[in-house]
Protein backbone atom coordinates (compact mmCIF):
# COMPACT_ATOMS: atom_id res chain seq x y z
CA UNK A 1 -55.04 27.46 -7.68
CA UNK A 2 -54.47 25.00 -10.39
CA UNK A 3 -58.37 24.13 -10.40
CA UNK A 4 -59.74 27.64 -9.57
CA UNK A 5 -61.98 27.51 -13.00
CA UNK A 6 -63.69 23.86 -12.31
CA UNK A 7 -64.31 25.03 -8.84
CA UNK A 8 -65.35 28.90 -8.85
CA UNK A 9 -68.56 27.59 -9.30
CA UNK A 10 -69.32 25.59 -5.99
CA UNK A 11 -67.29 28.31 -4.42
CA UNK A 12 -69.69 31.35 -5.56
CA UNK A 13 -72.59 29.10 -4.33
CA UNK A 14 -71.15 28.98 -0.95
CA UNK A 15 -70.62 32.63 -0.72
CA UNK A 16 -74.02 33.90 -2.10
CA UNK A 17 -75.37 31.63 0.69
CA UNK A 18 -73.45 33.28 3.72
CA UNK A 19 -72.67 36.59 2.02
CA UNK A 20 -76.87 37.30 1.54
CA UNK A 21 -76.87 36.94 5.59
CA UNK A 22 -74.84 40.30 6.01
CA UNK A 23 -77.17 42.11 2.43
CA UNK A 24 -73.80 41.07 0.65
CA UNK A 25 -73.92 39.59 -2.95
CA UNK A 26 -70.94 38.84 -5.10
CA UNK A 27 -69.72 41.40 -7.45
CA UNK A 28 -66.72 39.57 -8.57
CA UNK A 29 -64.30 36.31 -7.52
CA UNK A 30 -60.79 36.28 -8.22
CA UNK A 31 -57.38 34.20 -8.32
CA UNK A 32 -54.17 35.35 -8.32
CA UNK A 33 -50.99 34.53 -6.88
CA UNK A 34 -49.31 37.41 -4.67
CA UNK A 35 -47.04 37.86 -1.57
CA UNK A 36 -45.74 34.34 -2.28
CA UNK A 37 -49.21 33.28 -1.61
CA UNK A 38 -52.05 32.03 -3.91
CA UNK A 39 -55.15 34.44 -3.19
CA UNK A 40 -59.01 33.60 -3.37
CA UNK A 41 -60.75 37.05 -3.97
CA UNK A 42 -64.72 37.99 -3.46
CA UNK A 43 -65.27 41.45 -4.43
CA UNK A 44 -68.75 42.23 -2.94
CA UNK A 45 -71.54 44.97 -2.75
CA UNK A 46 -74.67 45.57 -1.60
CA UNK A 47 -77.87 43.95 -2.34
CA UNK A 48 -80.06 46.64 -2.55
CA UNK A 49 -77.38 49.58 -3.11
CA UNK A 50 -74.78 48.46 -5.52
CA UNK A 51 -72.45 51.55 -4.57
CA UNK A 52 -73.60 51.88 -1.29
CA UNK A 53 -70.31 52.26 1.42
CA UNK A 54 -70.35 48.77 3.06
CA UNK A 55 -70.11 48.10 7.11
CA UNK A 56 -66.41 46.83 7.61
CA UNK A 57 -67.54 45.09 11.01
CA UNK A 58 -70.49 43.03 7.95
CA UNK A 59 -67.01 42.34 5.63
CA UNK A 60 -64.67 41.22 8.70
CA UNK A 61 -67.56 38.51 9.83
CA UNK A 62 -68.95 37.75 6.21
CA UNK A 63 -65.05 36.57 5.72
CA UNK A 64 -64.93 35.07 8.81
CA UNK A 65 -68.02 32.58 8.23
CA UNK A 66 -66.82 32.03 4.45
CA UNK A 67 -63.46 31.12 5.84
CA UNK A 68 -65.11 27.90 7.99
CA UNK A 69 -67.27 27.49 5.67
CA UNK A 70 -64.54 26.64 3.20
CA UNK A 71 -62.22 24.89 5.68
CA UNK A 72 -64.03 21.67 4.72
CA UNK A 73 -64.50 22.25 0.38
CA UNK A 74 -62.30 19.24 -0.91
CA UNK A 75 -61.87 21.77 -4.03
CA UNK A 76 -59.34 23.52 -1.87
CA UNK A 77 -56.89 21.45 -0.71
CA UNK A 78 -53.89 23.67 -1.65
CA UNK A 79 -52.94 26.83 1.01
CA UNK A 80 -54.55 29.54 0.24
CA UNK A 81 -55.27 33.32 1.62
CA UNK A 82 -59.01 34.70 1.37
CA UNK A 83 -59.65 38.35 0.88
CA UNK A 84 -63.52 39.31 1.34
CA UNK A 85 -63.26 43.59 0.25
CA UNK A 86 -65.39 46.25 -1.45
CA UNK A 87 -65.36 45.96 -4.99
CA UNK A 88 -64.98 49.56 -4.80
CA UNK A 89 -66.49 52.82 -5.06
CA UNK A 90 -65.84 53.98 -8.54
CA UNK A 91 -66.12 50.21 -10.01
CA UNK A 92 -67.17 49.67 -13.78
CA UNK A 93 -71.16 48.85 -14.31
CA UNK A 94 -70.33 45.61 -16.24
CA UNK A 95 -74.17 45.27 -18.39
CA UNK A 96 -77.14 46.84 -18.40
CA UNK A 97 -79.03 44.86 -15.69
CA UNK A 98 -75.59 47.05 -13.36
CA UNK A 99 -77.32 50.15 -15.34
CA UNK A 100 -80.76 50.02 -14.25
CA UNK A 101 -79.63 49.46 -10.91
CA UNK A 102 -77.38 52.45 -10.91
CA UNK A 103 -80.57 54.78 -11.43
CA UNK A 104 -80.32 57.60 -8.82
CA UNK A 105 -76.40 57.15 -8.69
CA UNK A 106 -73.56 59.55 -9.54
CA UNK A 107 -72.12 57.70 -12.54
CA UNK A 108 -69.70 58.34 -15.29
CA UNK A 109 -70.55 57.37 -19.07
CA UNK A 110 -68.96 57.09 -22.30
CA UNK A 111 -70.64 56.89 -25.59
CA UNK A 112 -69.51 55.47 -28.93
CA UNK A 113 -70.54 59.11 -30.54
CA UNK A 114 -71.48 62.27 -29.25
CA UNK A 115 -74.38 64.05 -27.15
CA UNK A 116 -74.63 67.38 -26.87
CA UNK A 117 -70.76 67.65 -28.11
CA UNK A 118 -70.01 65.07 -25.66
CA UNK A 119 -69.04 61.48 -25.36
CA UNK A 120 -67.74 61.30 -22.11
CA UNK A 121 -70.74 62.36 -19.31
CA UNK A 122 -70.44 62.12 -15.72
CA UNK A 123 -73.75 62.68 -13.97
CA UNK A 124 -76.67 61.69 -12.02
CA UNK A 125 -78.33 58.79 -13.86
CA UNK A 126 -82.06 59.98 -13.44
CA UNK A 127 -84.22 56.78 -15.13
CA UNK A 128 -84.61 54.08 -17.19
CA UNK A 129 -87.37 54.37 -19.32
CA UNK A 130 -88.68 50.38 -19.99
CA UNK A 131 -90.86 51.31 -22.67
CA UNK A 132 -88.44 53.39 -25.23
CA UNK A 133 -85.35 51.17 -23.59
CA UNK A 134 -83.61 54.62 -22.81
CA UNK A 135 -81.81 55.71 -19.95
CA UNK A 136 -81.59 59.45 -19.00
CA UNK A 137 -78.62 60.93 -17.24
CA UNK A 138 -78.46 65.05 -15.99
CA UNK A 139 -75.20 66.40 -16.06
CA UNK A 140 -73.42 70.14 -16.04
CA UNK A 141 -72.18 71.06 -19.05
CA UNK A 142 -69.96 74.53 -18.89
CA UNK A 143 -71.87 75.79 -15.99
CA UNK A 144 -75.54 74.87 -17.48
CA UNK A 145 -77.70 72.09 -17.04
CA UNK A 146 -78.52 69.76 -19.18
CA UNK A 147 -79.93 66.45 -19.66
CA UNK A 148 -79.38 63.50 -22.42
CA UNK A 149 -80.97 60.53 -23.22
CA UNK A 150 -79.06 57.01 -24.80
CA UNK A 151 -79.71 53.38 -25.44
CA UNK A 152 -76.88 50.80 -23.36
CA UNK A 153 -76.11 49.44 -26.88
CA UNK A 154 -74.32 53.39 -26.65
CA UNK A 155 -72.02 52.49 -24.08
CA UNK A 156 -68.59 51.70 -24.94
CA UNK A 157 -67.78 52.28 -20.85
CA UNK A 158 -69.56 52.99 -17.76
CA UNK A 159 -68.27 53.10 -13.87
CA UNK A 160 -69.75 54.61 -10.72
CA UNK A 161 -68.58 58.13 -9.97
CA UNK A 162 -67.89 60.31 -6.76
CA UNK A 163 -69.01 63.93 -7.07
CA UNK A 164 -66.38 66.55 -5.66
């Protein structure tokens, strides 16, 4: 899509509309060009759950609707194929607004310098505390527990985790 940039606007718009009907919001929107085909991607997630497992039967009809929906938008005049998917289960937490909601989730954290003679922590993020602008994460460290406390401005990387 030549004019994917003046357009991804009106096009996110349209989404958040339809996609907040199935608890869907827009993690990310993408264009690329693959299988001989350009492609117009919405990663998405859940409203209230960012890392929650999403209903296929809610992404099938969520594409569906954004599909006719589109039909009509004069910004896409060119053929195109739309992919409505998961932006995933271990996907990176992008700021710290991604943080804070990741409270109670399994997540994995690095630091720009060490806690407790580690940089890299994977772990249940426990809280954000609004006052000292701290988040707290518990973790096993060699078969103990133990728990750490950092600022976001700490972060040089952070993703959700699974647990095995």
């Amino acid at each position: 899509m030549k004019n994917f940039a003046s357009i991804k606007d009106e096009i996110q718009k349209i989404a958040e509309s339809i996609l907040k009907e199935y608890n869907l919001q827009i993690y990310e929107i993408n264009n690329f060009f693959d299988f001989e085909s350009d492609v117009l991607q919405i990663l998405v997630e859940d409203i209230a759950e960012p890392n929650k497992a999403l209903d296929f039967d809610s992404i099938i009809s969520s594409n569906e609707k954004l599909s006719d929906a589109l039909e009509n938008f004069p910004g896409l005049s060119e053929p195109y194929m739309l992919e409505v998917a998961s932006a995933g289960i271990e996907k990176p937490i992008r700021n710290k607004d991604e943080l804070v909601k990741a409270v109670n989730s399994y997540i994995h954290v690095e630091l720009n310098q060490e806690k407790n003679a580690s940089s890299e922590i994977e772990g249940i993020l426990l809280d954000f505390d609004v006052n000292k602008d701290t988040f707290r994460i518990t973790y096993f460290l060699k078969g103990q527990k133990k728990k750490v406390d950092f600022k976001y401005e700490q972060v040089k990387f952070a993703r959700y985790a699974v647990k095995f």
